[in-house]
Protein backbone atom coordinates (compact mmCIF):
# COMPACT_ATOMS: atom_id res chain seq x y z
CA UNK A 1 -2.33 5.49 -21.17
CA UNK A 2 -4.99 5.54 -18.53
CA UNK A 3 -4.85 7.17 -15.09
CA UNK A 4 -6.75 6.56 -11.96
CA UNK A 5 -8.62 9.64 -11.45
CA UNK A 6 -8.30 11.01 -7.89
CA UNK A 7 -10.95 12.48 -6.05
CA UNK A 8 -10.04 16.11 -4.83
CA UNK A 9 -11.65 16.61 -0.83
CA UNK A 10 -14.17 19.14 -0.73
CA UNK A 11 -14.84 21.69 2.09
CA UNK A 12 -17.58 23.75 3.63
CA UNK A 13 -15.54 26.39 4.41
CA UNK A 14 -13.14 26.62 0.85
CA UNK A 15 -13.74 27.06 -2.49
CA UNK A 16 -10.58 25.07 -3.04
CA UNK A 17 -7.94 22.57 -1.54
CA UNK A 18 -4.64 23.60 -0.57
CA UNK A 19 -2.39 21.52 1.74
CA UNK A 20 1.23 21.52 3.03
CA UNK A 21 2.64 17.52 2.41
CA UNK A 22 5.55 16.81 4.28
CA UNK A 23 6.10 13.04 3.91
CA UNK A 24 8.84 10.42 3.02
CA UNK A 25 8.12 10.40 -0.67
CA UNK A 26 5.20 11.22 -2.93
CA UNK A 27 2.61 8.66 -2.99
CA UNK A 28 0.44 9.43 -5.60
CA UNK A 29 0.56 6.91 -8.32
CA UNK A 30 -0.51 8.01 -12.39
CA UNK A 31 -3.30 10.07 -12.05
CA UNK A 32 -5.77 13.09 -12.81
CA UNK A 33 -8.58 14.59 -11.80
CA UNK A 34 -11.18 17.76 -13.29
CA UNK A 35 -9.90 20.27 -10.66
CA UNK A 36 -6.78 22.47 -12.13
CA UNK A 37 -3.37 22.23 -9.89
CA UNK A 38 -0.90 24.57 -8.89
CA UNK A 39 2.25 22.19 -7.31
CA UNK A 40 5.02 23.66 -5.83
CA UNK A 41 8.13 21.10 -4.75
CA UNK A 42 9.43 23.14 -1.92
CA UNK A 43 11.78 20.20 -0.92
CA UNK A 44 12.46 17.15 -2.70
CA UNK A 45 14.11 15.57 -6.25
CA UNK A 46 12.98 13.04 -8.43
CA UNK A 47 11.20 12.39 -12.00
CA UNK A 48 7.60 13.85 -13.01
CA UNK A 49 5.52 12.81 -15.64
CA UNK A 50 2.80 14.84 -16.93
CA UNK A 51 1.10 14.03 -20.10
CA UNK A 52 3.49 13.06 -22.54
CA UNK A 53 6.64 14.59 -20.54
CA UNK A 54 9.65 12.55 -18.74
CA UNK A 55 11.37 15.46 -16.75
CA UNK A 56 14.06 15.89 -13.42
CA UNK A 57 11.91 17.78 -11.19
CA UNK A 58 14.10 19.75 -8.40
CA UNK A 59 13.66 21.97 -5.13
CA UNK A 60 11.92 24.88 -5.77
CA UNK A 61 9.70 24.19 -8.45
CA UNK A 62 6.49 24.99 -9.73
CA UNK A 63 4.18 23.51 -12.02
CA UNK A 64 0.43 24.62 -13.33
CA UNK A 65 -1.48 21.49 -14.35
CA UNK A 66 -5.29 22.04 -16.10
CA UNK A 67 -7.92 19.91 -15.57
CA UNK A 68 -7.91 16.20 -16.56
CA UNK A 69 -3.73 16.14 -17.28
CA UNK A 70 -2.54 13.09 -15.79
CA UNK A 71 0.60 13.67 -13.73
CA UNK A 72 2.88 11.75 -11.31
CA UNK A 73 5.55 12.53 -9.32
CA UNK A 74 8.41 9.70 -8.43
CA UNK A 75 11.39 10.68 -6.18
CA UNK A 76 14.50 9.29 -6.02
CA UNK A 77 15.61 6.15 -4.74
CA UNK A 78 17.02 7.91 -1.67
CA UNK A 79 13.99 8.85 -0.53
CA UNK A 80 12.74 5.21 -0.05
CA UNK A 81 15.37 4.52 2.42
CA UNK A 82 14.61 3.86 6.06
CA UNK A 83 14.10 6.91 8.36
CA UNK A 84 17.30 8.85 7.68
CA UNK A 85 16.19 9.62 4.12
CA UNK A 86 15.41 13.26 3.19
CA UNK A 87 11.50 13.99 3.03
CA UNK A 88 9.63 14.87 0.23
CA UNK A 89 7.55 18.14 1.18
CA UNK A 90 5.24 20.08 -1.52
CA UNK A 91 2.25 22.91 -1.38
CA UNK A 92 -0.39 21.48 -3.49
CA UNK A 93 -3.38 23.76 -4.72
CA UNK A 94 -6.06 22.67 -6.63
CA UNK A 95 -9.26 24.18 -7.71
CA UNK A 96 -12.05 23.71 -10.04
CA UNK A 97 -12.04 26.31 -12.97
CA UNK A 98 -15.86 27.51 -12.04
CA UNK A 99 -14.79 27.64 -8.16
CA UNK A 100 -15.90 31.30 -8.12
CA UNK A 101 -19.09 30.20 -10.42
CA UNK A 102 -19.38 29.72 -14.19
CA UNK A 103 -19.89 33.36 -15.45
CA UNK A 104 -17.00 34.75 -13.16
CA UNK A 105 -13.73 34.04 -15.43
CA UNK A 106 -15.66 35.27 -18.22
CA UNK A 107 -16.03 38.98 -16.98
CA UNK A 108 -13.61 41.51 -18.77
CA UNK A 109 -11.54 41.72 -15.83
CA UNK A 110 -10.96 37.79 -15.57
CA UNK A 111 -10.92 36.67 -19.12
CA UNK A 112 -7.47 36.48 -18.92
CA UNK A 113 -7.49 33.83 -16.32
CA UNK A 114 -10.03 31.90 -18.13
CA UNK A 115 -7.38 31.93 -21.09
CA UNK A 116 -4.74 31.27 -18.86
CA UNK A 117 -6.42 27.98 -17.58
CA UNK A 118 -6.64 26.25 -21.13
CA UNK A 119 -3.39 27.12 -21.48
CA UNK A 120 -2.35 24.83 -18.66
CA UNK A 121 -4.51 21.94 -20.31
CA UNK A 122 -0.67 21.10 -21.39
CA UNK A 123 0.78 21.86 -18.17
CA UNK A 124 3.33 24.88 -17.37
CA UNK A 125 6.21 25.57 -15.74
CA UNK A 126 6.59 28.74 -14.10
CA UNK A 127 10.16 30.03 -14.23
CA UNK A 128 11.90 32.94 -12.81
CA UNK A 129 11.21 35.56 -11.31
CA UNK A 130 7.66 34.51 -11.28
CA UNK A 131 8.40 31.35 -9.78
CA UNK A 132 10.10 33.07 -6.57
CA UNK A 133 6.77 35.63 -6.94
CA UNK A 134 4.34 32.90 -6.64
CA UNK A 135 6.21 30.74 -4.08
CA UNK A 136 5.89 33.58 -1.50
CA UNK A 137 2.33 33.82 -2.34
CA UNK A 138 1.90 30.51 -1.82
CA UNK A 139 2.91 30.12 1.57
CA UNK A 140 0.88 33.22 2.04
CA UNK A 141 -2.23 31.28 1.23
CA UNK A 142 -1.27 29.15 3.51
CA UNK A 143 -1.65 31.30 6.69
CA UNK A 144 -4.70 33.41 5.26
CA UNK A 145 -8.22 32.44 6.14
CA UNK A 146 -11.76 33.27 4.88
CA UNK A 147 -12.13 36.23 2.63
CA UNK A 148 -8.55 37.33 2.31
CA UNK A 149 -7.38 33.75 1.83
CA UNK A 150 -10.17 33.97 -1.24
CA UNK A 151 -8.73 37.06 -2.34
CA UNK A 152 -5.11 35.85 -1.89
CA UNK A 153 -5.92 33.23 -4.52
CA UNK A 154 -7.57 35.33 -7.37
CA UNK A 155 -4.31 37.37 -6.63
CA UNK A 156 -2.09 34.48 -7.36
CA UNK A 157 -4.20 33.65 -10.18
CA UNK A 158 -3.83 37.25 -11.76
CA UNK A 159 -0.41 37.20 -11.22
CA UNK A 160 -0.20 34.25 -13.36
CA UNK A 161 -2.41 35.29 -15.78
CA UNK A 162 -0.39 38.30 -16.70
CA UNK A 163 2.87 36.76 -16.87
CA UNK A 164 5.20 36.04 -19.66
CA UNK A 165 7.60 33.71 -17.97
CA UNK A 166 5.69 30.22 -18.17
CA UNK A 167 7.03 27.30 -20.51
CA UNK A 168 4.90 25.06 -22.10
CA UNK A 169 5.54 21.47 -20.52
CA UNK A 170 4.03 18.97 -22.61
CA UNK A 171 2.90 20.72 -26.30
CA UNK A 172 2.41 17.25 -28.04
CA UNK A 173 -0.01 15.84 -25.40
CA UNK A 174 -3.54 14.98 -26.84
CA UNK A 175 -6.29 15.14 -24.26
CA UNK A 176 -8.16 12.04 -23.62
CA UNK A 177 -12.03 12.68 -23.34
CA UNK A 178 -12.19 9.31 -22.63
CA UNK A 179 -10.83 9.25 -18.94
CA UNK A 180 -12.50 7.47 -16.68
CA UNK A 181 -12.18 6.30 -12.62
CA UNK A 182 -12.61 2.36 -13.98
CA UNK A 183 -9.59 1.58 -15.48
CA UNK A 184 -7.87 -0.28 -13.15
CA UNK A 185 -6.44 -2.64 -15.15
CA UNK A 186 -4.43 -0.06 -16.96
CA UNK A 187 -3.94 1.38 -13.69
CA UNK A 188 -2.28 -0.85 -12.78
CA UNK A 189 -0.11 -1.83 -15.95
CA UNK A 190 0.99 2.24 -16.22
CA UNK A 191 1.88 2.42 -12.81
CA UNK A 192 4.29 -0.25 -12.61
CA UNK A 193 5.79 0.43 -16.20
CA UNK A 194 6.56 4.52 -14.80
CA UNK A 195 7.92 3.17 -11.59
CA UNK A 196 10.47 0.23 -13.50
CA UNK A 197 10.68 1.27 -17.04
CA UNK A 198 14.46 2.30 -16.07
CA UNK A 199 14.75 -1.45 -15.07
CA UNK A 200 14.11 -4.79 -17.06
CA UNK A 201 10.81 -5.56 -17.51
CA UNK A 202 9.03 -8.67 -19.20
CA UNK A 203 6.18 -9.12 -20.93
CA UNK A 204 5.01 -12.17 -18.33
CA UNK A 205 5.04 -9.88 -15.76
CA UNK A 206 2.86 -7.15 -17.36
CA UNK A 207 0.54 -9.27 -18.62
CA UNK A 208 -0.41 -10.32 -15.18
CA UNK A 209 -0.68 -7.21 -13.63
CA UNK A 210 -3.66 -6.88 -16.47
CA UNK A 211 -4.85 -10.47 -15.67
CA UNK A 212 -4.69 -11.77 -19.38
CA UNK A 213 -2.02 -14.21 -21.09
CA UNK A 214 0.58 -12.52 -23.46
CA UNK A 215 -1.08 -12.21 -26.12
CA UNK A 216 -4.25 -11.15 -25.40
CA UNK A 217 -2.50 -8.47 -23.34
CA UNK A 218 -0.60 -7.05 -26.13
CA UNK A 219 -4.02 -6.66 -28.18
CA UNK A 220 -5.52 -4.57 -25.46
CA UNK A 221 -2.05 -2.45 -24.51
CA UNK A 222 -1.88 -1.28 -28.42
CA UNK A 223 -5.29 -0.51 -28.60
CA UNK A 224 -5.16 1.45 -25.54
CA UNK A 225 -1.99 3.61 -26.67
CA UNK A 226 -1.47 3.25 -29.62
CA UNK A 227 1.77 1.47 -28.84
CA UNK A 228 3.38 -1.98 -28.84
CA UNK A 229 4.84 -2.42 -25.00
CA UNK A 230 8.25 -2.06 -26.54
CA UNK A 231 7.11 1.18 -27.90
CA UNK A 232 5.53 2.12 -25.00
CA UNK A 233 8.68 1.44 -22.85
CA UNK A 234 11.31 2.55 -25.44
CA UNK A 235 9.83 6.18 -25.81
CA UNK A 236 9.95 6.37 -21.61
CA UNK A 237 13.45 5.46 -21.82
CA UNK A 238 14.28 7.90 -24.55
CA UNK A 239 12.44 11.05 -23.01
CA UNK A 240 14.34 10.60 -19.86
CA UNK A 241 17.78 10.01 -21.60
CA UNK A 242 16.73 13.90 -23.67
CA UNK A 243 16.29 14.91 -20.23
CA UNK A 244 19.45 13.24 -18.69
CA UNK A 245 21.38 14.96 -21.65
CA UNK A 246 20.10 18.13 -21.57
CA UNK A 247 20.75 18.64 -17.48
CA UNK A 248 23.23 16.04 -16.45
CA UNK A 249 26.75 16.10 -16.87
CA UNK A 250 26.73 12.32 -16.90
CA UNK A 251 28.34 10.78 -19.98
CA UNK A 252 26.27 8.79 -22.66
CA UNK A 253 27.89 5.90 -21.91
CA UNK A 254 26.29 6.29 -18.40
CA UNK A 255 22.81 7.53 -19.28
CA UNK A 256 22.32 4.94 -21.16
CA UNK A 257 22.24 2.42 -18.52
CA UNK A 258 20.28 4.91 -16.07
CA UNK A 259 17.51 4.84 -18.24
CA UNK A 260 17.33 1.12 -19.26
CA UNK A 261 19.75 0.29 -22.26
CA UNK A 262 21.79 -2.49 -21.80
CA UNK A 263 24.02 -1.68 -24.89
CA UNK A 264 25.31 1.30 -25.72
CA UNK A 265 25.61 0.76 -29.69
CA UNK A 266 21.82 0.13 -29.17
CA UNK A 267 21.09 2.77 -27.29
CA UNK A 268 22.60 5.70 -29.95
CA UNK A 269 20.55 3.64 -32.98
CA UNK A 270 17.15 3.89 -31.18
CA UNK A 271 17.89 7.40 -30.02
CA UNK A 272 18.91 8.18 -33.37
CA UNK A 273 15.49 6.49 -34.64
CA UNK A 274 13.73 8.27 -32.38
CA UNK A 275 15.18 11.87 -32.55
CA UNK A 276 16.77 11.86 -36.24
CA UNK A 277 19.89 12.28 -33.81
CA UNK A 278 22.83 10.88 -31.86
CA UNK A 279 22.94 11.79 -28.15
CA UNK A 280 25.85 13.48 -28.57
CA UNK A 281 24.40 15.83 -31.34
CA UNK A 282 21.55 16.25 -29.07
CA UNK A 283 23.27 17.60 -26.50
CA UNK A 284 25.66 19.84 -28.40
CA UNK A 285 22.34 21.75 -29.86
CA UNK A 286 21.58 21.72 -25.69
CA UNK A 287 24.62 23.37 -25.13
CA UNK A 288 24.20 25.82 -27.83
CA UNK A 289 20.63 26.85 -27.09
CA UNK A 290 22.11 27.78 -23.35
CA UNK A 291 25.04 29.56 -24.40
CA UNK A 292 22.64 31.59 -26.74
C-alpha cells in the first residue's frame, strides 16, 4: 500500500499542532506523515484503518499513532447524508518526536517517552481509565496557551508514558521506509479500494484509476503489496468481518454481506482459509476471551 503523505501546518508560536474538527465527516483520505498523532474521536462512528488494522472506531476513543503509520478514518454512511446527519468532531494532536529538540527525550527523566514513541510506530489504543485521564487533558490543552500549554503536553505525554493500559493496534504491520509524497497513482487506487472494498469492485475500474490496461495494472498492484487485487480486497473484507464478529451481534449470515461476500458458503471457506477457522468458531473464542 502507499499513502499520500500529509503535510502537518507549522506555527511560530507552537511546538506542535492541535485542533478541534467539528465537520460532517472525516475527510482525510489514506495517509501519513513523520509527525506522531494523538486522535481522540470525541463524537462520531465509523471504520479506521491504520497499518494493517480494519477496526469499528466509536465515541470516545483514543488512538496514539507514531510517525510514518498510515491511517484513515471513514464514518458511516449516515454521516454523508444531507444536513440532518450527525457530525463527525475529533481533537487531533500531532507532534514531531524532537519537538522539544533531539537530546531532550533522551534525558533520564524522558527516556521513557522516547520508548513510549516507538512503541506507537504500531499504533495504540489507550483504554480505560487512561483513556477518560487523557481525554480531560486533552481538552485542557485546548484552552492552555504558551508555557503551560507546553507543559500541559509533556504532562500528557508522561502520563502516557507510564501507563500500562495501552493495546497494541496493529503488531503485524511492517514499516515502509519507502514512503514517499509521489505516489499518486497508488493514491489513488488505495483510496477508492478502502472506501468500496465492502461493495463490488472490478478490475476495469481499478485499472483506470492507475491509468494502465488490466494487465499491466495487476503487474504493478502485486509488486507494490505483495498482493494480487483479489488478495488485496479479500484480506479487507476478512479483517472487518473479525471485527464485525468480535463486536456486533449481527449474525454471520449478515456480516457476510456487510463486508462484501455475496455467498455465504463462500464466505465461511475463505474465512476459514484465512483464519484456520469458521466465523462461528471465531467468535465463540471472542466470547470466551470476554467472559474470562
Amino acid at each position: 500500500m502507499r499513502p499520500d503523505r500529509l503535510t502537518v501546518p507549522q506555527t511560530d508560536y507552537r511546538s506542535f499542532d492541535i485542533r478541534h474538527e467539528q465537520v460532517p465527516y472525516f475527510t482525510n483520505p489514506w495517509h501519513f506523515h513523520p509527525e506522531l498523532e494523538l486522535n481522540y474521536i470525541v463524537e462520531s462512528t465509523g471504520t479506521r484503518f491504520i497499518g494493517q488494522s480494519v477496526e469499528r472506531f466509536e465515541s470516545g476513543e483514543i488512538v496514539l499513532l507514531g510517525k510514518n503509520l498510515p491511517h484513515y478514518w471513514k464514518n458511516d454512511a449516515s454521516y454523508y447524508q444531507p444536513s440532518t446527519a450527525p457530525k463527525a468532531q475529533a481533537i487531533i494532536l500531532r507532534f514531531a518526536e524532537d519537538f522539544a529538540g533531539a537530546p531532550f527525550f533522551k534525558l533520564p527523566e524522558t527516556k521513557h517517552i522516547e520508548a513510549l514513541f516507538e512503541k506507537a510506530i504500531y499504533g495504540l489504543k489507550l483504554l480505560e481509565p487512561l483513556r477518560s485521564q487523557v481525554a480531560q487533558q486533552l481538552h485542557q490543552l485546548l484552552e492552555a496557551v504558551g508555557f503551560s500549554q507546553l507543559m500541559t503536553f509533556v504532562g500528557l505525554l508522561d502520563t502516557l508514558a507510564k501507563s500500562n493500559d495501552l493495546a497494541v493496534i496493529s503488531p503485524n504491520y511492517m514499516p515502509i521506509s519507502t514512503l514517499t509524497k509521489n505516489n499518486e497513482r497508488m493514491n489513488r487506487v488505495v483510496a477508492y479500494l478502502l472506501e468500496h472494498f465492502t461493495e463490488p469492485i472490478t478490475l476495469q475500474i481499478v485499472a483506470e484509476l492507475g491509468s494502465m490496461n488490466e494487465s499491466a495494472f495487476c503487474r504493478y498492484f502485486k509488486a507494490q503489496t505483495g498482493q494480487t487485487l483479489n488478495q488485496y480486497i479479500t484480506d479487507l473484507r476478512i479483517r472487518y468481518a473479525c471485527e464485525l464478529l468480535s463486536k456486533s451481534k449481527d449474525s454471520i449470515t449478515q456480516i457476510c454481506f456487510q463486508v462484501g461476500f455475496e455467498n455465504v458458503s463462500h464466505f465461511i471457506h475463505v474465512f476459514k482459509k484465512a483464519r484456520h477457522q469458521t466465523p462461528f468458531e471465531f467468535r465463540q473464542k471472542v466470547i470466551g476471551k470476554i467472559l474470562i
